[in-house]
C-alpha atoms as a PDB file:
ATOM      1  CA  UNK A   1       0.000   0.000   0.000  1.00  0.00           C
ATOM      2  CA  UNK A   2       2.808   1.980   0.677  1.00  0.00           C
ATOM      3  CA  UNK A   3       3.556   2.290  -2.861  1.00  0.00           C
ATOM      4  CA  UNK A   4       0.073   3.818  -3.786  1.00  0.00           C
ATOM      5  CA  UNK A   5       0.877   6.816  -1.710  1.00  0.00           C
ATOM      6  CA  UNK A   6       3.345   7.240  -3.666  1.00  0.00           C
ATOM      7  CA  UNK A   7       3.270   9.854  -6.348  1.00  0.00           C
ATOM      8  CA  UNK A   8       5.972  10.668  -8.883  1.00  0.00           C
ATOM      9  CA  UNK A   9       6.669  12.907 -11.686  1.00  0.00           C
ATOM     10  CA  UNK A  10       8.636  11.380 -14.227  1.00  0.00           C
ATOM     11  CA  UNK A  11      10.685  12.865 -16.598  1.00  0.00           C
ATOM     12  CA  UNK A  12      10.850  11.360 -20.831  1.00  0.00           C
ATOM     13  CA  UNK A  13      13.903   9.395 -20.518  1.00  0.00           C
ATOM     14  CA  UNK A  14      14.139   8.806 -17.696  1.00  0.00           C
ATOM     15  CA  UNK A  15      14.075   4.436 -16.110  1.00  0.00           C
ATOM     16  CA  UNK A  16      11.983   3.384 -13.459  1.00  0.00           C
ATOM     17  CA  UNK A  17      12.605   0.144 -11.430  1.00  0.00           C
ATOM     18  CA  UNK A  18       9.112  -1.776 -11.608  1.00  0.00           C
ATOM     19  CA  UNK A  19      10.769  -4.496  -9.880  1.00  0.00           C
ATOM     20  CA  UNK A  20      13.891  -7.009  -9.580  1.00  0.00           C
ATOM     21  CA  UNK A  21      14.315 -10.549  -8.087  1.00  0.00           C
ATOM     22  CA  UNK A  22      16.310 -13.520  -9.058  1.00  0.00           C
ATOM     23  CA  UNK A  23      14.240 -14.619 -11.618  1.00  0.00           C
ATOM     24  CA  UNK A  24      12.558 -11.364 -13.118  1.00  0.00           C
ATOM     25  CA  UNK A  25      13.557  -7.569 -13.616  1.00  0.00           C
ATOM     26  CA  UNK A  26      10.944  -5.234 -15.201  1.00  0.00           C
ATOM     27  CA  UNK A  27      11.477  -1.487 -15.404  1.00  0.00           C
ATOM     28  CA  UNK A  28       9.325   1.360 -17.729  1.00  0.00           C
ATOM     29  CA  UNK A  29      10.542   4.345 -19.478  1.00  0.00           C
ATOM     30  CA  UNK A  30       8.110   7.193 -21.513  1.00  0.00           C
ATOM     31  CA  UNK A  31       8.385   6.682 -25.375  1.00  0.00           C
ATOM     32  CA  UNK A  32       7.242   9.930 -25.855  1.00  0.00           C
ATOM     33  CA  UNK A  33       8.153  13.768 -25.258  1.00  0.00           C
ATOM     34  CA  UNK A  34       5.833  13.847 -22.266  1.00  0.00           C
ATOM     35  CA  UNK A  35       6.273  13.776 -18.626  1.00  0.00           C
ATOM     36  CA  UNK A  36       3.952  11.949 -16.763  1.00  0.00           C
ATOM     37  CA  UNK A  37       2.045  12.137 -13.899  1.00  0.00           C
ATOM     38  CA  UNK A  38       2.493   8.168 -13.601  1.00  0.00           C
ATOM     39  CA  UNK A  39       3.541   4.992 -10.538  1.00  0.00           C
ATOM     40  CA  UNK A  40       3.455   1.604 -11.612  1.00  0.00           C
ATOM     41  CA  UNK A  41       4.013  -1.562  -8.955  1.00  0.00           C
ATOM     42  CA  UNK A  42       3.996  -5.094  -9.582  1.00  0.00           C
ATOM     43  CA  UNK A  43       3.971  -8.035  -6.594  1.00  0.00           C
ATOM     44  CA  UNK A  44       5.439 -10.303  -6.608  1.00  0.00           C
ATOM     45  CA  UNK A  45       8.201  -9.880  -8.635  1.00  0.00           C
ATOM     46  CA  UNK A  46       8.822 -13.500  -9.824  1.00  0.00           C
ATOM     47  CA  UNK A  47       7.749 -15.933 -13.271  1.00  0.00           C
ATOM     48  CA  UNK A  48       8.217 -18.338 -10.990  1.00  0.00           C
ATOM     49  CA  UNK A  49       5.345 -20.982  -9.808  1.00  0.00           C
ATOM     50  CA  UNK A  50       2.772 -17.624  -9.618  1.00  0.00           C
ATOM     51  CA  UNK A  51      -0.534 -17.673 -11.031  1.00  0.00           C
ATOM     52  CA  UNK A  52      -1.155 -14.327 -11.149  1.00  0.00           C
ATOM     53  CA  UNK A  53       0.188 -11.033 -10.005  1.00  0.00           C
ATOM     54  CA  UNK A  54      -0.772  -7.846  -8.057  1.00  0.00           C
ATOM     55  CA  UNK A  55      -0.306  -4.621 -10.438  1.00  0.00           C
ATOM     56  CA  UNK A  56      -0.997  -0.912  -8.562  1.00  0.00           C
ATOM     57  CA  UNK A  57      -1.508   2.083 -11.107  1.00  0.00           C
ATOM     58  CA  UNK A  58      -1.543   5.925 -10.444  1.00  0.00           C
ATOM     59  CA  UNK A  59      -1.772   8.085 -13.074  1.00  0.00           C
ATOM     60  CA  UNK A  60      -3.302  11.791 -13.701  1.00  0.00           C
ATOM     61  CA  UNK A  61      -4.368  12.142 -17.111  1.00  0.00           C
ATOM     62  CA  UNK A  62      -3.611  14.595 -19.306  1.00  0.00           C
ATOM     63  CA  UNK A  63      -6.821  14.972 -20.954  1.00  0.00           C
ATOM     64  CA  UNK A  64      -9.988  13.845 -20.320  1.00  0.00           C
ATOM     65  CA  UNK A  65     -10.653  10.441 -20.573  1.00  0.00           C
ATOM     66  CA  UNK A  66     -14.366   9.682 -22.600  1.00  0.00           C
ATOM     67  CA  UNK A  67     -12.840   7.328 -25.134  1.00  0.00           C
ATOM     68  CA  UNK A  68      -9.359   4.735 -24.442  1.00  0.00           C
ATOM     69  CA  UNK A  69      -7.758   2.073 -26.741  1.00  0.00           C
ATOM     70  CA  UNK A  70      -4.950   0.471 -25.307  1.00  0.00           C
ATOM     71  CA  UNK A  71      -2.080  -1.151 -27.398  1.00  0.00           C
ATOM     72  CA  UNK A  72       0.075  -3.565 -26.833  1.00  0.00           C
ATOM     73  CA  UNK A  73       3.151  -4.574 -28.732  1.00  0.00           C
ATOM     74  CA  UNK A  74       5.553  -7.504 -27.602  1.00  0.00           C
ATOM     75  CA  UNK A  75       8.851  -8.206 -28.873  1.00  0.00           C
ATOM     76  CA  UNK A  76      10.542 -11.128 -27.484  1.00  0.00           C
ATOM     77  CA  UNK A  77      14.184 -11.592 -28.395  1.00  0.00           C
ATOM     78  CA  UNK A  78      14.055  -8.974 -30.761  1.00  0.00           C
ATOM     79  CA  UNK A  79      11.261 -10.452 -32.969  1.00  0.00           C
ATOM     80  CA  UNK A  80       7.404  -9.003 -32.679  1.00  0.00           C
ATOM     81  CA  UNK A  81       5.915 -11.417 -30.726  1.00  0.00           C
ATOM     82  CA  UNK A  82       2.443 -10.187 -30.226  1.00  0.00           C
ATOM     83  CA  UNK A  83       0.300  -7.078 -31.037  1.00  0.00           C
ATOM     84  CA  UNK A  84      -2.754  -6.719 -29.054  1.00  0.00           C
ATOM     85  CA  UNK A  85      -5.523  -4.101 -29.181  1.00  0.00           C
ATOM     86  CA  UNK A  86      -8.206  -3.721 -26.455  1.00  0.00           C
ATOM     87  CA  UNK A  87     -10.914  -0.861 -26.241  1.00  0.00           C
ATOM     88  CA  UNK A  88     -11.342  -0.096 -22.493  1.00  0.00           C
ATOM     89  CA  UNK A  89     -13.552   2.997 -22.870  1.00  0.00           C
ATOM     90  CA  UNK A  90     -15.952   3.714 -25.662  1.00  0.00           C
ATOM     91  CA  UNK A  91     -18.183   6.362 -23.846  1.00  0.00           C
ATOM     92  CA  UNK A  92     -21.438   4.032 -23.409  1.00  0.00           C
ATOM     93  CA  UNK A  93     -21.684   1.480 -20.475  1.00  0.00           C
ATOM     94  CA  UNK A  94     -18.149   1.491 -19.617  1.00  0.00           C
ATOM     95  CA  UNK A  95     -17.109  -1.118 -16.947  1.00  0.00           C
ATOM     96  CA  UNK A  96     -13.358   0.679 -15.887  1.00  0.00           C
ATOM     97  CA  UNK A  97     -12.617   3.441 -13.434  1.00  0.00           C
ATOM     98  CA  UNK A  98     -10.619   5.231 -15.841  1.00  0.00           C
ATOM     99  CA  UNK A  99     -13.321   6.090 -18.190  1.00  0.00           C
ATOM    100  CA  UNK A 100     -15.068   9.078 -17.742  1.00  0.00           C
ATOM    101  CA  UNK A 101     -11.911  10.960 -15.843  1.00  0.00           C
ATOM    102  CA  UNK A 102     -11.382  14.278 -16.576  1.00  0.00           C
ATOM    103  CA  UNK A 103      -8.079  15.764 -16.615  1.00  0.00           C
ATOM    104  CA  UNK A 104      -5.969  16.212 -13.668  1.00  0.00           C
ATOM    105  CA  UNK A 105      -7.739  13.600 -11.681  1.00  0.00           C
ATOM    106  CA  UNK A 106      -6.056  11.170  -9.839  1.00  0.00           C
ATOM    107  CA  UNK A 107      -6.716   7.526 -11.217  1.00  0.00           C
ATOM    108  CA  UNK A 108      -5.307   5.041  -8.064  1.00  0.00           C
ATOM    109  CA  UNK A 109      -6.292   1.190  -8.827  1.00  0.00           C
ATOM    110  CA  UNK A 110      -5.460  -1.983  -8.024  1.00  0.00           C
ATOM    111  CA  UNK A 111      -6.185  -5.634 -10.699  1.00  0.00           C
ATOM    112  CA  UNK A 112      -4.563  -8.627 -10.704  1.00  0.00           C
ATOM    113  CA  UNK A 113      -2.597  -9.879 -14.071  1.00  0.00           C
ATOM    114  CA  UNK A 114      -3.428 -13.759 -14.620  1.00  0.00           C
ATOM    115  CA  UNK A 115      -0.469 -15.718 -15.827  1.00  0.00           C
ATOM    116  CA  UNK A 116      -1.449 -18.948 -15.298  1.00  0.00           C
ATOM    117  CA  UNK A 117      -1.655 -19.223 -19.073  1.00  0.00           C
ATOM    118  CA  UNK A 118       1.309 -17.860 -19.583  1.00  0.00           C
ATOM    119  CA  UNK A 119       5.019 -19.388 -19.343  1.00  0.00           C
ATOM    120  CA  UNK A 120       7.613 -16.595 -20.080  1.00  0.00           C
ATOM    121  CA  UNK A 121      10.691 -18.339 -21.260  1.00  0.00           C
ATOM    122  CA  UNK A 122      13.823 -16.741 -20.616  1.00  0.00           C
ATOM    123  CA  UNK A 123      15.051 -13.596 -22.188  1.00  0.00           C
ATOM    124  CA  UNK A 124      14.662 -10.344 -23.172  1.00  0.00           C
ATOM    125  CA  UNK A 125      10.745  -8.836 -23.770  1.00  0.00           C
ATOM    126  CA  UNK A 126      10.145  -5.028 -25.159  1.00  0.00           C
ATOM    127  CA  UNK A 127       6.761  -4.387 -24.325  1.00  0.00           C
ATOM    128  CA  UNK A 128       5.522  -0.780 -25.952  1.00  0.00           C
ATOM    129  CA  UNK A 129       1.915   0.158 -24.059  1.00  0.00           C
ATOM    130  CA  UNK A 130       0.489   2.855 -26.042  1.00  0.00           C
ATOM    131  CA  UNK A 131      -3.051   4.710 -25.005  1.00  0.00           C
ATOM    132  CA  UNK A 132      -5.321   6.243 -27.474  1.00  0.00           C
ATOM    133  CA  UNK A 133      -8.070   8.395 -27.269  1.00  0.00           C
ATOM    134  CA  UNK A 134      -9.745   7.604 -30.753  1.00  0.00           C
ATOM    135  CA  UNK A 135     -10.320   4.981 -32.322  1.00  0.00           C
ATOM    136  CA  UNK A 136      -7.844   5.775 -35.281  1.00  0.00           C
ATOM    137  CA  UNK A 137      -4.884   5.489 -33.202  1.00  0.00           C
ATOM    138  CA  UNK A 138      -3.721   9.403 -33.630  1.00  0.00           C
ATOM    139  CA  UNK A 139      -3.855  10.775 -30.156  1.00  0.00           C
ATOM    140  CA  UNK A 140      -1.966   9.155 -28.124  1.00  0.00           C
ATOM    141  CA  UNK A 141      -2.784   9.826 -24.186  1.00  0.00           C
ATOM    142  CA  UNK A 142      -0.073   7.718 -22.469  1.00  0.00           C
ATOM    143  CA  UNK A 143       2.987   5.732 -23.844  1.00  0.00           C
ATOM    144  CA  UNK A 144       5.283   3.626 -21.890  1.00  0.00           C
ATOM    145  CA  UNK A 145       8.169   1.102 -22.852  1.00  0.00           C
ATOM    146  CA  UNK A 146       8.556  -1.808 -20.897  1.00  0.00           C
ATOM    147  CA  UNK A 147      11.782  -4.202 -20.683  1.00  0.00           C
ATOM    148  CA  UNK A 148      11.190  -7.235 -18.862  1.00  0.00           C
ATOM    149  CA  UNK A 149      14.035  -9.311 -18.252  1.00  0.00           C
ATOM    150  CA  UNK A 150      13.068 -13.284 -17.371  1.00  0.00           C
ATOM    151  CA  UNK A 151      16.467 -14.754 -16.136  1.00  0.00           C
ATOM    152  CA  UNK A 152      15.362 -18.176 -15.885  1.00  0.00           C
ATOM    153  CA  UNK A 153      12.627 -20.516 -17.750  1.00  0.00           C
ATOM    154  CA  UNK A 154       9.470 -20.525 -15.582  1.00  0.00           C
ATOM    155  CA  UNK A 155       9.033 -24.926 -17.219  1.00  0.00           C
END
């Protein structure tokens, strides 16, 4: 909890530690121009024998928030390994606390990340996390660049 007091202004450029342990190390940079107003926290900080894992977000938008597409791209090893689109906010009926925020607000939450399905085997992952607010993929709200390092097969 600790952690979600937390609140940090991060400079473009600049790394920040998500987490590191014997088996994993994950850290995020901004891929864009654009401080943030932006904490990220993963537990625990293992591939190993885990399920599923406890992620805790804060983040003050820096526009309103009526419309979100979220975009994932993967690269594992150096080679694309997934690309992943996912509409989170459409403006009718949506199910996530970030839709609807205006700007400036303070978005806190806490989700779990199931990985039960998923074995990372050991290497190097570039995961770019890009946040859109139209559906044509032009204005980009939030982009971060994630390295996660596995240093041992989780099979």
């Amino acid at each position: 909890m600790f952690g979600l007091l937390l609140f940090i202004l991060f400079a473009p450029g600049l790394s920040e530690l998500v987490c590191t342990s014997s088996d994993l190390e994950m850290s995020y940079t901004f891929c864009d121009s654009t401080a943030y107003a932006f904490m990220f926290n993963l537990t625990p900080c293992s591939t190993m024998n885990r399920s599923d894992w406890k992620a805790a977000l804060t983040w003050i938008p820096r526009s309103d928030i009526t419309f979100l597409k979220i975009v994932f791209h993967v690269w594992y090893d150096g080679a694309k390994a997934l690309l992943w689109k996912e509409l989170l906010c459409s403006g009718a009926d949506d199910a996530y606390s970030v839709c609807g925020m205006l700007k400036g607000e303070t978005l806190v939450a806490e989700f779990d990340i199931k990985g039960s399905r998923i074995k990372f085997p050991k290497g190097n992952y570039s995961i770019i996390v890009q946040g859109f607010s139209d559906d044509s993929e032009n204005n980009m709200v939030m982009c971060l660049n994630f390295t996660m390092i596995v240093k041992q097969d989780a099979f």
